[in-house]
PDB file of N, CA and C in Angstrom:
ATOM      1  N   UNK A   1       0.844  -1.168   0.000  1.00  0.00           N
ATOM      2  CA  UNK A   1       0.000   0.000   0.000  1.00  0.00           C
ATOM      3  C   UNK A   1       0.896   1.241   0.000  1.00  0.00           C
ATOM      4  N   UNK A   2       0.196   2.093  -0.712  1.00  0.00           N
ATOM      5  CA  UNK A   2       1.552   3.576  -0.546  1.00  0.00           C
ATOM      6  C   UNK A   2       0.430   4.238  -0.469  1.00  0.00           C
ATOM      7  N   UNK A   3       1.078   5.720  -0.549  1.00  0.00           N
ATOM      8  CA  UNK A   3      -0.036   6.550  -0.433  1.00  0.00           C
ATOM      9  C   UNK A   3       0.983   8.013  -1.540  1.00  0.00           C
ATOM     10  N   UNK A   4       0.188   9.075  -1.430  1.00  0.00           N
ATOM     11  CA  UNK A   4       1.242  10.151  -2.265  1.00  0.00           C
ATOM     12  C   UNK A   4       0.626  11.469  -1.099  1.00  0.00           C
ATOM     13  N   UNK A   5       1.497  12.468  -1.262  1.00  0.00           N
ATOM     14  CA  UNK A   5       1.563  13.810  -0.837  1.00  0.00           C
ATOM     15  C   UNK A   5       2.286  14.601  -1.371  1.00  0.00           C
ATOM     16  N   UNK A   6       1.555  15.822  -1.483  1.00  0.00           N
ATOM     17  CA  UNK A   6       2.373  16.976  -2.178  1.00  0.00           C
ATOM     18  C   UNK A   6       2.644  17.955  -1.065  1.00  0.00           C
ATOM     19  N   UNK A   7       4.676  17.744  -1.793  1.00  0.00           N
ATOM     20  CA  UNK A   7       5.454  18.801  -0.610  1.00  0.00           C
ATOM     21  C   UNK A   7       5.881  19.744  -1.345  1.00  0.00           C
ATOM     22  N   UNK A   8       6.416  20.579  -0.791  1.00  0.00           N
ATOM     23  CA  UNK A   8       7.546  22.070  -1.261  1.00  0.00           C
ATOM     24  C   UNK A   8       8.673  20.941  -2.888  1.00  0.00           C
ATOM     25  N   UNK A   9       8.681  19.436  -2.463  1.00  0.00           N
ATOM     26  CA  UNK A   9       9.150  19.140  -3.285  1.00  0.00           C
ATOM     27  C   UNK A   9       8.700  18.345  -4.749  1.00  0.00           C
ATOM     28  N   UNK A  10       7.649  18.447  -4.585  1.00  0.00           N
ATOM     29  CA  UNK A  10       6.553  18.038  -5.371  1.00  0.00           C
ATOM     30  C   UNK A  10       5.608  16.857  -5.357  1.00  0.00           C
ATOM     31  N   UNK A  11       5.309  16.343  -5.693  1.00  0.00           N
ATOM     32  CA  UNK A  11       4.595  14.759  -4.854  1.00  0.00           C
ATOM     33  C   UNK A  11       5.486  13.810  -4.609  1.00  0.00           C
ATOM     34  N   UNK A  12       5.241  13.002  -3.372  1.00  0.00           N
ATOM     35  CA  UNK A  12       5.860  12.336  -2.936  1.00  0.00           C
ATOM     36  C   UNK A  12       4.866  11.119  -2.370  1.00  0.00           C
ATOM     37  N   UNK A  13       5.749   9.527  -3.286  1.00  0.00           N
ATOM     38  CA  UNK A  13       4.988   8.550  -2.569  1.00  0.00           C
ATOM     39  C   UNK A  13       5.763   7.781  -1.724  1.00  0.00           C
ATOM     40  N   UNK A  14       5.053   7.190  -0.321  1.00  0.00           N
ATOM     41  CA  UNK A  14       5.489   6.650   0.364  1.00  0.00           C
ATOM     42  C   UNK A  14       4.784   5.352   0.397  1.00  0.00           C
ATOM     43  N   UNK A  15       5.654   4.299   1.561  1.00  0.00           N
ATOM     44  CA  UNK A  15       5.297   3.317   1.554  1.00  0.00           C
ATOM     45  C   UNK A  15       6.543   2.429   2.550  1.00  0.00           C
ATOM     46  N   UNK A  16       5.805   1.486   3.190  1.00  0.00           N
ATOM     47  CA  UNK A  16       6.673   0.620   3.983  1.00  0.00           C
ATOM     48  C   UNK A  16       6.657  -0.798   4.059  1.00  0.00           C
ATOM     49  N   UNK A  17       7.457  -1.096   4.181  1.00  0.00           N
ATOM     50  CA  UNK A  17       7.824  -2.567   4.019  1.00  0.00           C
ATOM     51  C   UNK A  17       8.244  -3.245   5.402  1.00  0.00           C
ATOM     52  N   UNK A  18       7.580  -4.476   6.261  1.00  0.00           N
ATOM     53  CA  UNK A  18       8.307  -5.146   7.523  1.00  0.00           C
ATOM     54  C   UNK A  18       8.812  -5.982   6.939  1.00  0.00           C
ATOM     55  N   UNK A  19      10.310  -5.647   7.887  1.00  0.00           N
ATOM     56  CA  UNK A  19      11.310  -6.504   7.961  1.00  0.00           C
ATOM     57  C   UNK A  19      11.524  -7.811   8.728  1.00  0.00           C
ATOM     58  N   UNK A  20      11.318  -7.554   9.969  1.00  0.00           N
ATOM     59  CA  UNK A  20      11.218  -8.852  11.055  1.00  0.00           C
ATOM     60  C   UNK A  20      10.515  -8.211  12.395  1.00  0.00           C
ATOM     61  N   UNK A  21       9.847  -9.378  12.644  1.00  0.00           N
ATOM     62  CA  UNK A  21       9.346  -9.386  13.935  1.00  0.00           C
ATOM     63  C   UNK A  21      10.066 -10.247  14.840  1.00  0.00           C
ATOM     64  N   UNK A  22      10.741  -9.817  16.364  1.00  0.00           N
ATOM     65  CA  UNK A  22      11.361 -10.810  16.591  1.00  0.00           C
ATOM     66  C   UNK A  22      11.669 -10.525  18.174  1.00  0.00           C
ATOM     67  N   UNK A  23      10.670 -11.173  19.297  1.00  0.00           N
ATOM     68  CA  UNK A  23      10.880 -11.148  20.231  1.00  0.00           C
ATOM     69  C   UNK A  23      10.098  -9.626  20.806  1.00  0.00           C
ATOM     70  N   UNK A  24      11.015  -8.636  21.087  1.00  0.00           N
ATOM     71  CA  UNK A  24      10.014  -7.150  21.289  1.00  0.00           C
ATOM     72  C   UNK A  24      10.701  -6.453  20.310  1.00  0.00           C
ATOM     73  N   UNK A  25      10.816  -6.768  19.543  1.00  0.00           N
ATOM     74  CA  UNK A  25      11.676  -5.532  18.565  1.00  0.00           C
ATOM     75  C   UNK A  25      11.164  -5.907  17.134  1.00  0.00           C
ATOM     76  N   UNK A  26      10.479  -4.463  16.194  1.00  0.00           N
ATOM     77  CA  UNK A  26      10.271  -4.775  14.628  1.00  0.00           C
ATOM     78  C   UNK A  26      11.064  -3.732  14.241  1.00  0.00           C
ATOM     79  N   UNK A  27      11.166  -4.550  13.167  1.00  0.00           N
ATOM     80  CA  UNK A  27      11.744  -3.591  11.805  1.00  0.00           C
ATOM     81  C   UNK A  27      11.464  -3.639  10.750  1.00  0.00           C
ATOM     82  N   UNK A  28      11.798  -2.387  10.241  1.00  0.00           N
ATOM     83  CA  UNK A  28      10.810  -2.127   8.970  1.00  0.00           C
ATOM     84  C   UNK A  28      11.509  -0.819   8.146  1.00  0.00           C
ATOM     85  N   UNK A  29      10.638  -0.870   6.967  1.00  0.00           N
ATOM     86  CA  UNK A  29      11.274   0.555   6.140  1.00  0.00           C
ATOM     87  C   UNK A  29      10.641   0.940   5.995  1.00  0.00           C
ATOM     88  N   UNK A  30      10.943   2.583   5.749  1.00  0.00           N
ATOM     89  CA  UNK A  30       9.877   3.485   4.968  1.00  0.00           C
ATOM     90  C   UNK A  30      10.921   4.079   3.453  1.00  0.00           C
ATOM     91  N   UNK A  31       9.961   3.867   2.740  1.00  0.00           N
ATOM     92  CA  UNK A  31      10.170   4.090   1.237  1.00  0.00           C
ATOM     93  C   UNK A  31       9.705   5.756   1.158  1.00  0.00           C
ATOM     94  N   UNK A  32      10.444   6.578   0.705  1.00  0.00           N
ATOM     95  CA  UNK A  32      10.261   7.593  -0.179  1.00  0.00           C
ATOM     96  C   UNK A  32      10.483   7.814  -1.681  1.00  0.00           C
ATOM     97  N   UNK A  33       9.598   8.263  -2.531  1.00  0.00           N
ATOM     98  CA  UNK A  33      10.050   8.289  -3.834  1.00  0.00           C
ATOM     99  C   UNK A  33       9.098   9.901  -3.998  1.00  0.00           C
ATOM    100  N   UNK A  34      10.225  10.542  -4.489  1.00  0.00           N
ATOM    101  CA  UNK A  34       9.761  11.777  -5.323  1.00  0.00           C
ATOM    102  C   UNK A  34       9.817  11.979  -6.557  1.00  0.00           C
ATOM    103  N   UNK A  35       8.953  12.104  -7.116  1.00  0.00           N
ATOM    104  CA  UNK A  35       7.993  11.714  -8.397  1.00  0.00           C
ATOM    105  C   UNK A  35       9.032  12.676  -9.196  1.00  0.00           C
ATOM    106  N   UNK A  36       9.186  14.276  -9.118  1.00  0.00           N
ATOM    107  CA  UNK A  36       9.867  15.061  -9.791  1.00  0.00           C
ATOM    108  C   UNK A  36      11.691  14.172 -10.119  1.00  0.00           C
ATOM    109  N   UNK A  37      11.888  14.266  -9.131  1.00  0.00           N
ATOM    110  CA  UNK A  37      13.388  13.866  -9.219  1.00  0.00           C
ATOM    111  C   UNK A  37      13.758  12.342  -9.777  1.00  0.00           C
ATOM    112  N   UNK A  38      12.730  11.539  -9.567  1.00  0.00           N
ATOM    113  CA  UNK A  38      12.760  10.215  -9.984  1.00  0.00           C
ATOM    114  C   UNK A  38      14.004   9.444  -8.627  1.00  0.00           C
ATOM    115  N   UNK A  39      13.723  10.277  -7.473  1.00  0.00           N
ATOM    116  CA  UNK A  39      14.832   9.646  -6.658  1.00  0.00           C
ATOM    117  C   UNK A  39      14.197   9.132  -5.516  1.00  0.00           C
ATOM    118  N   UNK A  40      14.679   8.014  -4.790  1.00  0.00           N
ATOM    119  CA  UNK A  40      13.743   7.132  -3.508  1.00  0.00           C
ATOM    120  C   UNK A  40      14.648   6.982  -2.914  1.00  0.00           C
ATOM    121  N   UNK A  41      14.756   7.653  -1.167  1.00  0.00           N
ATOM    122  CA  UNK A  41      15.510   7.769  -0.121  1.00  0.00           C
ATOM    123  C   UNK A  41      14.231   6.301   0.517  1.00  0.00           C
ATOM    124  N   UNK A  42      15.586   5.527   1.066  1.00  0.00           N
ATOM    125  CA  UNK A  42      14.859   4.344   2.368  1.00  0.00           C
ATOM    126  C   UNK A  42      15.372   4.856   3.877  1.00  0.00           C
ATOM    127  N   UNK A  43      14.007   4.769   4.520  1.00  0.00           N
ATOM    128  CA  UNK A  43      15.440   5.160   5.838  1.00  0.00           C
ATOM    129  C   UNK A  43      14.473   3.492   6.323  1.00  0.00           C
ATOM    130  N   UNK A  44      15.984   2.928   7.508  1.00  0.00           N
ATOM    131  CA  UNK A  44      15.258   1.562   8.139  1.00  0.00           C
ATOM    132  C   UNK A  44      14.907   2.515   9.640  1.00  0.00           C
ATOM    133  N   UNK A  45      14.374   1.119  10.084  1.00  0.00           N
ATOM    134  CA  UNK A  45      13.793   1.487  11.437  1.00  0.00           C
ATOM    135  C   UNK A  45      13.646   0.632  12.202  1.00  0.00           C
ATOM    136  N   UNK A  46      13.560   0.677  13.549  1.00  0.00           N
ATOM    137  CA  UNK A  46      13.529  -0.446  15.084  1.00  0.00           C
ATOM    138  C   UNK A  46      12.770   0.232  16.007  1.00  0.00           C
ATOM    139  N   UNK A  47      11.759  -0.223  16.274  1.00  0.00           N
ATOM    140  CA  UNK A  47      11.102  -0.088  17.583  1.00  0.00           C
ATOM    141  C   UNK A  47      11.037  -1.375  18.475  1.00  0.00           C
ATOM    142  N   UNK A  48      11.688  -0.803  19.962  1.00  0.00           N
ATOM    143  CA  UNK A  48      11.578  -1.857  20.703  1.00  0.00           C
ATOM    144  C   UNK A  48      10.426  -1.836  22.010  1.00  0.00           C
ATOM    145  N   UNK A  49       9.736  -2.258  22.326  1.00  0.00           N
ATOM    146  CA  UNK A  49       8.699  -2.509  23.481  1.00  0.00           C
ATOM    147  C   UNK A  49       9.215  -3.494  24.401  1.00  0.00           C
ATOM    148  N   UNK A  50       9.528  -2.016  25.003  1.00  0.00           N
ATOM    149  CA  UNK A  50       9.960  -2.689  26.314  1.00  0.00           C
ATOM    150  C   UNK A  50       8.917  -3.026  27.510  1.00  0.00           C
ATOM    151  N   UNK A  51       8.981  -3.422  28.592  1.00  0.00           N
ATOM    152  CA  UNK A  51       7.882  -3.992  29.736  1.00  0.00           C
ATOM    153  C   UNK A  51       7.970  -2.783  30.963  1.00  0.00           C
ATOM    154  N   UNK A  52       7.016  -3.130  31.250  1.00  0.00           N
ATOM    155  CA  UNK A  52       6.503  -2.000  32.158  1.00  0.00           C
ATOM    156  C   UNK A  52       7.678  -1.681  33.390  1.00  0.00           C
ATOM    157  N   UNK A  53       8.527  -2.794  33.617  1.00  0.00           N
ATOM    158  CA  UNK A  53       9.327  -2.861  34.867  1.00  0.00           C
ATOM    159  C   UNK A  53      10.404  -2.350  34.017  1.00  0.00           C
ATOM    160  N   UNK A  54      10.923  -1.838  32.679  1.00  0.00           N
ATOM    161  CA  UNK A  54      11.818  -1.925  32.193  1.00  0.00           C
ATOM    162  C   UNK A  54      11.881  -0.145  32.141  1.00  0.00           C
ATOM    163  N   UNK A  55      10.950  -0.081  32.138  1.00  0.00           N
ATOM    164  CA  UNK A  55      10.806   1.322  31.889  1.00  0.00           C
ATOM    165  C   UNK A  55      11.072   1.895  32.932  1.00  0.00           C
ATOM    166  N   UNK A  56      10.414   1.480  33.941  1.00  0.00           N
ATOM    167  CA  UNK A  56      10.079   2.117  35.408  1.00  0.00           C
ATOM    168  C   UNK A  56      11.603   2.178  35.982  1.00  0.00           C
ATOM    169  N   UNK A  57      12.504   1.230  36.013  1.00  0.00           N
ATOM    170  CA  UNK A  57      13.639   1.108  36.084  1.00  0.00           C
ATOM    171  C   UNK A  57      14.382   2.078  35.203  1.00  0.00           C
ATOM    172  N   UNK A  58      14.474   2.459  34.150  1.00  0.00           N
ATOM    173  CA  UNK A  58      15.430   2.630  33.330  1.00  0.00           C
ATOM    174  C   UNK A  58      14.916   4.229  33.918  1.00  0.00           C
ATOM    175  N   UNK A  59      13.738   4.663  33.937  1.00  0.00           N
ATOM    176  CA  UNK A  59      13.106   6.155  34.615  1.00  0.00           C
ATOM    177  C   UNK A  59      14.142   6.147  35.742  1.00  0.00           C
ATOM    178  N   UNK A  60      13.892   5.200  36.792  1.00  0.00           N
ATOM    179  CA  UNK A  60      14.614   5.456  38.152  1.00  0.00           C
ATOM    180  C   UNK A  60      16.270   5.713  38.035  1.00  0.00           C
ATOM    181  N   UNK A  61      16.581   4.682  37.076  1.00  0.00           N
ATOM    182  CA  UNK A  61      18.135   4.972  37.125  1.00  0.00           C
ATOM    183  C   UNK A  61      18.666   6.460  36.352  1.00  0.00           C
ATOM    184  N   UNK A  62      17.812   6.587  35.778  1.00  0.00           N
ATOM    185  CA  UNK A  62      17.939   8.337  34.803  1.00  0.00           C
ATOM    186  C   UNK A  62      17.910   9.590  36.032  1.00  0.00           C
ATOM    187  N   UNK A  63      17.053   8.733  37.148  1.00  0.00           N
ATOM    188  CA  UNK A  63      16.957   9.866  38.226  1.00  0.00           C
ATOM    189  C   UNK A  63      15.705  10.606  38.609  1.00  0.00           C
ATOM    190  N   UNK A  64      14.773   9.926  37.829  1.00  0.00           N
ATOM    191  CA  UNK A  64      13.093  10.033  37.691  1.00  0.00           C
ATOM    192  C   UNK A  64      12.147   9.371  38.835  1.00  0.00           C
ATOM    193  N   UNK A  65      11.719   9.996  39.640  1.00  0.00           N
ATOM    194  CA  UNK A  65      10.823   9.465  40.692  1.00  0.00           C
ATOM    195  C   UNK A  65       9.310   8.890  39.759  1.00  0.00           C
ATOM    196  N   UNK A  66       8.785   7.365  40.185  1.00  0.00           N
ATOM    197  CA  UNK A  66       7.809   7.208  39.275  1.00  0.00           C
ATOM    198  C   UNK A  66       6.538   7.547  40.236  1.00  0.00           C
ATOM    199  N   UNK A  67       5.884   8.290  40.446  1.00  0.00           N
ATOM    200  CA  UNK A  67       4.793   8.056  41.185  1.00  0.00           C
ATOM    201  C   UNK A  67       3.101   7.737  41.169  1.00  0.00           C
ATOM    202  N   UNK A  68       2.974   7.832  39.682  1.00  0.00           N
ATOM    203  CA  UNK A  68       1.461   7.015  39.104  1.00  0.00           C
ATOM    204  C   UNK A  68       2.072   6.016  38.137  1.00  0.00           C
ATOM    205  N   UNK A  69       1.110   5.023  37.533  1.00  0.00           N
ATOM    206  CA  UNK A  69       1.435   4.853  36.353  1.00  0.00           C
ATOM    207  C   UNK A  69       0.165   4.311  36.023  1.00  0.00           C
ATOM    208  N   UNK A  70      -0.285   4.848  34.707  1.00  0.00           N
ATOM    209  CA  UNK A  70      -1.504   4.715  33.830  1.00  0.00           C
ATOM    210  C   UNK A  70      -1.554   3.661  33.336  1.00  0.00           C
ATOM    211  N   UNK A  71      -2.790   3.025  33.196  1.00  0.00           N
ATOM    212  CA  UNK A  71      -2.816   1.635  31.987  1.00  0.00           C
ATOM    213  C   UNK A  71      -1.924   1.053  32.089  1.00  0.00           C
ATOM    214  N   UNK A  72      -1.982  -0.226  31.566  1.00  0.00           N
ATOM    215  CA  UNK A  72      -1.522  -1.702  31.466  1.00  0.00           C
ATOM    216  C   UNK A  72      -0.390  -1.388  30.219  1.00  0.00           C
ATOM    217  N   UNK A  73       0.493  -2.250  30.537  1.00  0.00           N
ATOM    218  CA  UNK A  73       1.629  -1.838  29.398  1.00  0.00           C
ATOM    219  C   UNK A  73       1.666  -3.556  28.764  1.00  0.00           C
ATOM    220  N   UNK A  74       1.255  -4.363  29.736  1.00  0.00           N
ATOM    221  CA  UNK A  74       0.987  -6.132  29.079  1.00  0.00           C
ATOM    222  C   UNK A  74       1.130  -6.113  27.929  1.00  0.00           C
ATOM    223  N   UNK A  75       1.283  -7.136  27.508  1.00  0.00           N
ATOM    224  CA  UNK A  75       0.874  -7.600  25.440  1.00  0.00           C
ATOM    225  C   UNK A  75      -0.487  -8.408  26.011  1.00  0.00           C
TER     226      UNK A  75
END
């Protein structure tokens, strides 16, 4: 699926592709292609989901007092 938008650089279609799913971490690309130039920048990408204790920790050791925490962070 892509989609198009028109920028300052003239239309531009995008689109992404997954790479792997694997454990808490995906990856994936996003496709740029600008229609004028005939040129397509990829940038990759990683998002990791981390767990609720991982966070809360990694807050505390940064030096962050946690004192609510909203909603369920579970899978």
């Amino acid at each position: 699926m892509s989609s198009y938008k028109n920028t300052n650089a003239g239309p531009v279609e995008w689109w992404f592709k997954l790479l792997q799913v694997k454990d808490e971490c995906v990856r994936y690309e996003l496709h740029y292609f600008f229609v004028k130039s005939d040129e397509e920048v990829v940038s990759v990408n990683q998002l990791v989901f981390r767990s609720q204790d991982e966070i809360t920790q990694a807050l505390s050791d940064a030096g962050f007092k946690i004192k609510t925490v909203y909603g369920r962070l579970e899978r």
